[in-house]
N, C-alpha and C. Protein backbone atom coordinates (compact mmCIF):
# COMPACT_ATOMS: atom_id res chain seq x y z
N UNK A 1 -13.38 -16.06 7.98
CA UNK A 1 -12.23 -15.31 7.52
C UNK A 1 -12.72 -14.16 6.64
N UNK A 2 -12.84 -13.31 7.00
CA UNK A 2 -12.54 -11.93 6.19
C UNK A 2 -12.06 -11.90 5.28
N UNK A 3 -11.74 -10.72 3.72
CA UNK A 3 -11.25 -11.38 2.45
C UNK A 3 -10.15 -11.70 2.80
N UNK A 4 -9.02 -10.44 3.60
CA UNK A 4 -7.65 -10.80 4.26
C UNK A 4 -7.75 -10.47 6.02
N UNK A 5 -6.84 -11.59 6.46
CA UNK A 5 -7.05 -11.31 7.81
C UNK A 5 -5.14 -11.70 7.94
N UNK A 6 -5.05 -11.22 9.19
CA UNK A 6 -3.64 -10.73 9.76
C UNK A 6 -3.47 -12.36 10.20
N UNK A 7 -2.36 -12.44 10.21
CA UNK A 7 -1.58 -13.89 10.90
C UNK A 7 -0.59 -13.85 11.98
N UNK A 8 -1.56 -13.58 13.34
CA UNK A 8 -0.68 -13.23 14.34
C UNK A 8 0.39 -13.73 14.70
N UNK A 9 1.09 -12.67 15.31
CA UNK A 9 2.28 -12.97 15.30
C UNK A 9 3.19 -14.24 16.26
N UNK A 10 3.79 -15.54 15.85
CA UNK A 10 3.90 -16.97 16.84
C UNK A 10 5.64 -16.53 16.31
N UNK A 11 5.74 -17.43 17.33
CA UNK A 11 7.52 -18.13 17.98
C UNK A 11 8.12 -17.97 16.57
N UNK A 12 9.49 -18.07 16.75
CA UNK A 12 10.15 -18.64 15.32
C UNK A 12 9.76 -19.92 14.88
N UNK A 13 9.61 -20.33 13.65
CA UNK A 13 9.76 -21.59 12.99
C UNK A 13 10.57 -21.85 11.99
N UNK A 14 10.96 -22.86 12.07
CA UNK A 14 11.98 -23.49 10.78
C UNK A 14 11.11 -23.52 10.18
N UNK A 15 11.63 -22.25 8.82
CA UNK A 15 11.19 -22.18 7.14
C UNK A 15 10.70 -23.75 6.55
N UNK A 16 11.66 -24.95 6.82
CA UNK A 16 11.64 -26.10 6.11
C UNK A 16 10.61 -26.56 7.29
N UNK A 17 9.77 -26.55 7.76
CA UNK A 17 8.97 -27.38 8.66
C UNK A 17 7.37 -27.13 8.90
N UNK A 18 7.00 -27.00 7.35
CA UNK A 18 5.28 -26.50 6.77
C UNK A 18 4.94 -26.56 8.17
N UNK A 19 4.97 -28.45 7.87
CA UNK A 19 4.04 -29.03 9.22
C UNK A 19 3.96 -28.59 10.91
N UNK A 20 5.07 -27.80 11.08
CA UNK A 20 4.96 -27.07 12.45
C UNK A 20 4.44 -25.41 12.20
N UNK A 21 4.46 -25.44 11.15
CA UNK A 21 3.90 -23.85 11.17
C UNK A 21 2.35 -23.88 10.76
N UNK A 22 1.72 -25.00 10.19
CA UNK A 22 0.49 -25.40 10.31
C UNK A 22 -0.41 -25.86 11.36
N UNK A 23 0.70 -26.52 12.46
CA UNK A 23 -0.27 -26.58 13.81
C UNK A 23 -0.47 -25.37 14.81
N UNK A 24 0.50 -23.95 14.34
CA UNK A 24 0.60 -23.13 15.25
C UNK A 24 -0.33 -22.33 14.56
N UNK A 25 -0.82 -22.45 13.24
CA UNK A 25 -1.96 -21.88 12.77
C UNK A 25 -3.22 -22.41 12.77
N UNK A 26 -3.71 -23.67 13.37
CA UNK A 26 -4.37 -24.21 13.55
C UNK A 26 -4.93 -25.48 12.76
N UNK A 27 -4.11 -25.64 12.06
CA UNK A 27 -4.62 -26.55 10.63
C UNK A 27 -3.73 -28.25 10.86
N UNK A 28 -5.11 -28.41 10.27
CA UNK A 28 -4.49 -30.12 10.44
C UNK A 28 -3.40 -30.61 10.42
N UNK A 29 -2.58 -31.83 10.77
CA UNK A 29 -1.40 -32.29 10.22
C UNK A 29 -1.57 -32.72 8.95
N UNK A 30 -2.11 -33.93 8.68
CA UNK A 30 -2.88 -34.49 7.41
C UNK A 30 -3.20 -33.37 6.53
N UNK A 31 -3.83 -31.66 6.52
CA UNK A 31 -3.79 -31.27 5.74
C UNK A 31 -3.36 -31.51 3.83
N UNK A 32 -3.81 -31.30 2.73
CA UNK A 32 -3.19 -31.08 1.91
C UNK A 32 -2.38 -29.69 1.76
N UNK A 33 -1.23 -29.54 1.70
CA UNK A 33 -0.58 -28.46 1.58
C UNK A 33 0.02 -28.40 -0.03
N UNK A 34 0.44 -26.93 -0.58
CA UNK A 34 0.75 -26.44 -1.66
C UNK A 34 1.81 -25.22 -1.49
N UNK A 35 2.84 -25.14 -1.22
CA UNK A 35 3.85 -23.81 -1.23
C UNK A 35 4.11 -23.61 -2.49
N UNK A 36 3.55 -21.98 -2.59
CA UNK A 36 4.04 -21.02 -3.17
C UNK A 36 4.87 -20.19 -3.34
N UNK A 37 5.59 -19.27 -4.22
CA UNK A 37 6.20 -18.16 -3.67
C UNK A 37 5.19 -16.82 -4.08
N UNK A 38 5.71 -16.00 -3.29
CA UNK A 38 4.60 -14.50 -3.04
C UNK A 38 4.29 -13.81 -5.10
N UNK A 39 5.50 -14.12 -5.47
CA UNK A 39 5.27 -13.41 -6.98
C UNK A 39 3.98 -14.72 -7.81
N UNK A 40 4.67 -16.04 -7.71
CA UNK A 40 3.56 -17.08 -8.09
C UNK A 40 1.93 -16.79 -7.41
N UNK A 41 1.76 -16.56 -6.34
CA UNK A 41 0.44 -16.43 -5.99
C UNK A 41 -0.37 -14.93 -5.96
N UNK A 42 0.74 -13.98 -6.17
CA UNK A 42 0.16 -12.80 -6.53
C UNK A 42 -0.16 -12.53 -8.17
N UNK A 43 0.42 -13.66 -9.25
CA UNK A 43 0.87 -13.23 -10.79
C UNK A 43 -0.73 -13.30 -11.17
N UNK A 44 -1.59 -13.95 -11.25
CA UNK A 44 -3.30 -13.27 -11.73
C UNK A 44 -3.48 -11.97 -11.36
N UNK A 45 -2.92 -11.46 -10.93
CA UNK A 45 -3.50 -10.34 -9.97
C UNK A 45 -2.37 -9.22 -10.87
N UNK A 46 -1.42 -9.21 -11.42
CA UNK A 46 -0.10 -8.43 -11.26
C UNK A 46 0.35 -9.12 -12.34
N UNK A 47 0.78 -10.08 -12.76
CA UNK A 47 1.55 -10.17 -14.31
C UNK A 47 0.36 -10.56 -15.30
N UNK A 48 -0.73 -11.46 -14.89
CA UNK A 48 -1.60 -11.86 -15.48
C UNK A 48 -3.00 -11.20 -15.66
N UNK A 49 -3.28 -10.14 -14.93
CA UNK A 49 -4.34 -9.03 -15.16
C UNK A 49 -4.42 -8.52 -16.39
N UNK A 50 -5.75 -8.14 -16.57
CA UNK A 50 -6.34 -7.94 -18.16
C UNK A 50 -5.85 -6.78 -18.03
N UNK A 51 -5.06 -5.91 -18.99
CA UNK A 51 -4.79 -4.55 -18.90
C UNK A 51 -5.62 -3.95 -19.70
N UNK A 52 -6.87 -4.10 -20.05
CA UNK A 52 -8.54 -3.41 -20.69
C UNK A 52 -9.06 -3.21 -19.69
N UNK A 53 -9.30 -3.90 -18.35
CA UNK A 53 -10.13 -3.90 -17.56
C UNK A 53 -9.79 -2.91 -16.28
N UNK A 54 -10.66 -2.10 -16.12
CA UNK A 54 -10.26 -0.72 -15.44
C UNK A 54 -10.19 -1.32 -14.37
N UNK A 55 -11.24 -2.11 -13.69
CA UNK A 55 -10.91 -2.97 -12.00
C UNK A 55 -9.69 -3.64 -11.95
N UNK A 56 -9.61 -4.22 -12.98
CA UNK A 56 -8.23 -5.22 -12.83
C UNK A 56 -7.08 -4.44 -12.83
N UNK A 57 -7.00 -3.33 -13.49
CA UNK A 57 -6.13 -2.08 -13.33
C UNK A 57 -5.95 -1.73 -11.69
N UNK A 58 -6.60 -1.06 -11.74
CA UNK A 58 -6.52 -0.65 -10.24
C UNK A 58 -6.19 -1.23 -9.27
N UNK A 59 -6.89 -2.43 -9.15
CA UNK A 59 -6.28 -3.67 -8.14
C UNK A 59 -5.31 -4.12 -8.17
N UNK A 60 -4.58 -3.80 -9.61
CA UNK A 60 -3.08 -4.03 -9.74
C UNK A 60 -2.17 -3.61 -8.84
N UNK A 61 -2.66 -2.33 -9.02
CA UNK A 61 -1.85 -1.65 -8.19
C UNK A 61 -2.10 -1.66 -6.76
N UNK A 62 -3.14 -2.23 -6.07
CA UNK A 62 -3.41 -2.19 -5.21
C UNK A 62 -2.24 -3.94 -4.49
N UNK A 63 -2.29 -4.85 -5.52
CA UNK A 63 -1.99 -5.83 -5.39
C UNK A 63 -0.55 -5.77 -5.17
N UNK A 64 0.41 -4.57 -6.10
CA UNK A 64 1.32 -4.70 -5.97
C UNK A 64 2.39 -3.87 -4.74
N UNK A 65 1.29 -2.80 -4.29
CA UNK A 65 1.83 -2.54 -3.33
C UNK A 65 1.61 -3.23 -2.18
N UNK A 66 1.11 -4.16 -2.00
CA UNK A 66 0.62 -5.34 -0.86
C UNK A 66 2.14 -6.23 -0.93
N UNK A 67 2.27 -6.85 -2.38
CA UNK A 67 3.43 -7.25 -2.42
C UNK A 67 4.77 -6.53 -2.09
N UNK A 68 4.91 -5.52 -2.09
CA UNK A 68 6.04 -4.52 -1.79
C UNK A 68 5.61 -3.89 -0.02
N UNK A 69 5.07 -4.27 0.48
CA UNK A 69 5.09 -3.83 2.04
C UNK A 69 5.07 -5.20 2.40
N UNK A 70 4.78 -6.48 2.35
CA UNK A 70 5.31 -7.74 2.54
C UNK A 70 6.28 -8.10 2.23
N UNK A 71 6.74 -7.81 1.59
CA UNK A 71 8.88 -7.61 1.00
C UNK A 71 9.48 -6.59 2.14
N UNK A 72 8.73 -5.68 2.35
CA UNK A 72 9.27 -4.71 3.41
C UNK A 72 9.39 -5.06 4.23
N UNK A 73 8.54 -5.68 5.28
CA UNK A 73 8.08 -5.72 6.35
C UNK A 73 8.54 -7.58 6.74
N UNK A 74 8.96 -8.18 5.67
CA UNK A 74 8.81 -9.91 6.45
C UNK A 74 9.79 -10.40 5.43
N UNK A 75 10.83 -11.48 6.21
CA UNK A 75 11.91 -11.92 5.34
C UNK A 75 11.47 -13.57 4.98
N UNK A 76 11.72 -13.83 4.03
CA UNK A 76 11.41 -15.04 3.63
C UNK A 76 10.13 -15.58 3.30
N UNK A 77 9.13 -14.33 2.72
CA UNK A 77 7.84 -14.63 2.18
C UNK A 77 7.28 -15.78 1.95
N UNK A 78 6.64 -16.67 2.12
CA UNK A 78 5.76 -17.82 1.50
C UNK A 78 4.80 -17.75 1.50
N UNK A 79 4.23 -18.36 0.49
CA UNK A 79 2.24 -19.32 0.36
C UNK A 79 1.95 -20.49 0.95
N UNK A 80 1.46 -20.45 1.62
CA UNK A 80 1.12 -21.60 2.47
C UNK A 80 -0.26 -22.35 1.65
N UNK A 81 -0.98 -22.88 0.98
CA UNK A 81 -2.53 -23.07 0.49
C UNK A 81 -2.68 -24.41 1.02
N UNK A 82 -3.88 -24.36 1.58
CA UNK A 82 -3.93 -25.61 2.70
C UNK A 82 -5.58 -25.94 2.23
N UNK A 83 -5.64 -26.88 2.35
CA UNK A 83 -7.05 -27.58 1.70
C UNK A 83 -7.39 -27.98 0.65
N UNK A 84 -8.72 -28.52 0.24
CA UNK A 84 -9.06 -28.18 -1.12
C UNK A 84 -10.55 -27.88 -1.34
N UNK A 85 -10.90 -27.13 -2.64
CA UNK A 85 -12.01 -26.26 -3.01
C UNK A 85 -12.12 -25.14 -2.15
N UNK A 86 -12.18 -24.85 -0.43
CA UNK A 86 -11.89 -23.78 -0.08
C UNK A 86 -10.78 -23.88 0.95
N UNK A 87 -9.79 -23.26 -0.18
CA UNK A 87 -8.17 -23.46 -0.01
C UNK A 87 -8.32 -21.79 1.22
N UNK A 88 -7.53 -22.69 2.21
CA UNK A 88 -7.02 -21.31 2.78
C UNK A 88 -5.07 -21.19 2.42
N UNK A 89 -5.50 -19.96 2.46
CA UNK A 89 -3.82 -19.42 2.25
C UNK A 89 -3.25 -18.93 2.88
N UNK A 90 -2.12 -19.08 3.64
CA UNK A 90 -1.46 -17.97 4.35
C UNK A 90 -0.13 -17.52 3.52
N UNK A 91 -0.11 -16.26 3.82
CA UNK A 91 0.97 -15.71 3.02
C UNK A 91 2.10 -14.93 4.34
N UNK A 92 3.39 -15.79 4.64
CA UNK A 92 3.87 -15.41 6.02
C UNK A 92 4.94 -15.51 5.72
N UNK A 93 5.98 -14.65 6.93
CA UNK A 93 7.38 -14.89 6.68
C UNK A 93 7.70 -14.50 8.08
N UNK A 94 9.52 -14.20 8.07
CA UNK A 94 9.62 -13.35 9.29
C UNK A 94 9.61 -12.09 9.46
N UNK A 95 9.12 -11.87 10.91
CA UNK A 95 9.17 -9.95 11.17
C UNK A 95 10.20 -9.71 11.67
N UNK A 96 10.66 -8.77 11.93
CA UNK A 96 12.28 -8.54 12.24
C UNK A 96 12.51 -9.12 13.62
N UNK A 97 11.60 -9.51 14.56
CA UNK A 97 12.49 -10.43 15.96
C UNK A 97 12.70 -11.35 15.52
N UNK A 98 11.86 -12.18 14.21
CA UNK A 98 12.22 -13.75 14.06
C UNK A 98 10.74 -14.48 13.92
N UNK A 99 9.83 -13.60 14.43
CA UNK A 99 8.69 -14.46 14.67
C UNK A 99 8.01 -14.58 13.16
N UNK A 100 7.10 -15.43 13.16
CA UNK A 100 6.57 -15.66 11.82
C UNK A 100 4.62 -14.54 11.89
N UNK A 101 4.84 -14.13 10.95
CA UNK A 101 4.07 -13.51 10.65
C UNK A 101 3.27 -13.11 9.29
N UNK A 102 2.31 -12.28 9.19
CA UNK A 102 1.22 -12.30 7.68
C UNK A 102 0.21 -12.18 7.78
N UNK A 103 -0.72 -12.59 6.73
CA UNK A 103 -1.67 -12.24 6.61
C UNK A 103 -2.35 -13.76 5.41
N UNK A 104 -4.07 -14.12 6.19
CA UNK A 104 -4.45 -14.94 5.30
C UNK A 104 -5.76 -14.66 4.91
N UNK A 105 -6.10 -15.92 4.06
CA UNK A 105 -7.52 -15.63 3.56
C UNK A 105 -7.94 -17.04 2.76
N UNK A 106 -8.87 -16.67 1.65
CA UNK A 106 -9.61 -17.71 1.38
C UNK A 106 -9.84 -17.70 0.04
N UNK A 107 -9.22 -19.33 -0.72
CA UNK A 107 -9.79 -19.07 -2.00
C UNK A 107 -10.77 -20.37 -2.42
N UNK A 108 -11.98 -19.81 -3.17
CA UNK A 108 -12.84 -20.88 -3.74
C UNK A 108 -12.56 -21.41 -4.78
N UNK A 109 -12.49 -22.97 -4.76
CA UNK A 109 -11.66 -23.35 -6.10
C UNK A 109 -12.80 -24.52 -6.27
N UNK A 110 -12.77 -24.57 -7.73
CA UNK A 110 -13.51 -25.39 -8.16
C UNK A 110 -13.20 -26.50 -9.10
């Protein structure tokens, strides 16, 4: 996985049904799962950034317009974090036919 990678675009799924939108992404049933919402998993990045730190600055903004074209672009945003220590995340919703769509990636947790 790349830092972010796209979450092609599958069928509709019922919002309430993790577990079917985890096998169409490839991930275990058994998985450990964790739902988020998009402001909770973006807030290190965007409410919780050091405002001294010129990178963390910038990426702010970089972070927050990520969040504002995923508000644009997909209704019903979620965090998907699936695993543990290297948690993958998908961050998906719907695109305007219905289908579920996004973008994921990878976090190292320790």
């Amino acid at each position: 996985v790349d830092p972010v990678d796209p979450v092609d675009p599958v069928d509709p799924v019922d919002p309430v049904d993790p577990g079917r939108l985890l096998a169409l992404l490839g991930e275990p049933a058994d998985a450990r799962v964790e739902t988020r919402t998009l402001d909770e998993f973006l807030a290190r990045h965007i409410e919780r950034s050091d405002p001294l730190d010129a990178v963390a600055r910038a990426n702010r903004a970089r972070y927050e317009a990520l969040r504002d074209a995923l508000r644009a672009e997909l209704a019903g945003v979620r965090v998907l974090r699936v695993g543990e220590g290297r948690v993958r995340c998908y961050v998906v919703g719907s695109d305007p036919s219905g289908r579920i769509a996004g973008l994921a990636t990878v976090a190292l947790e320790t």
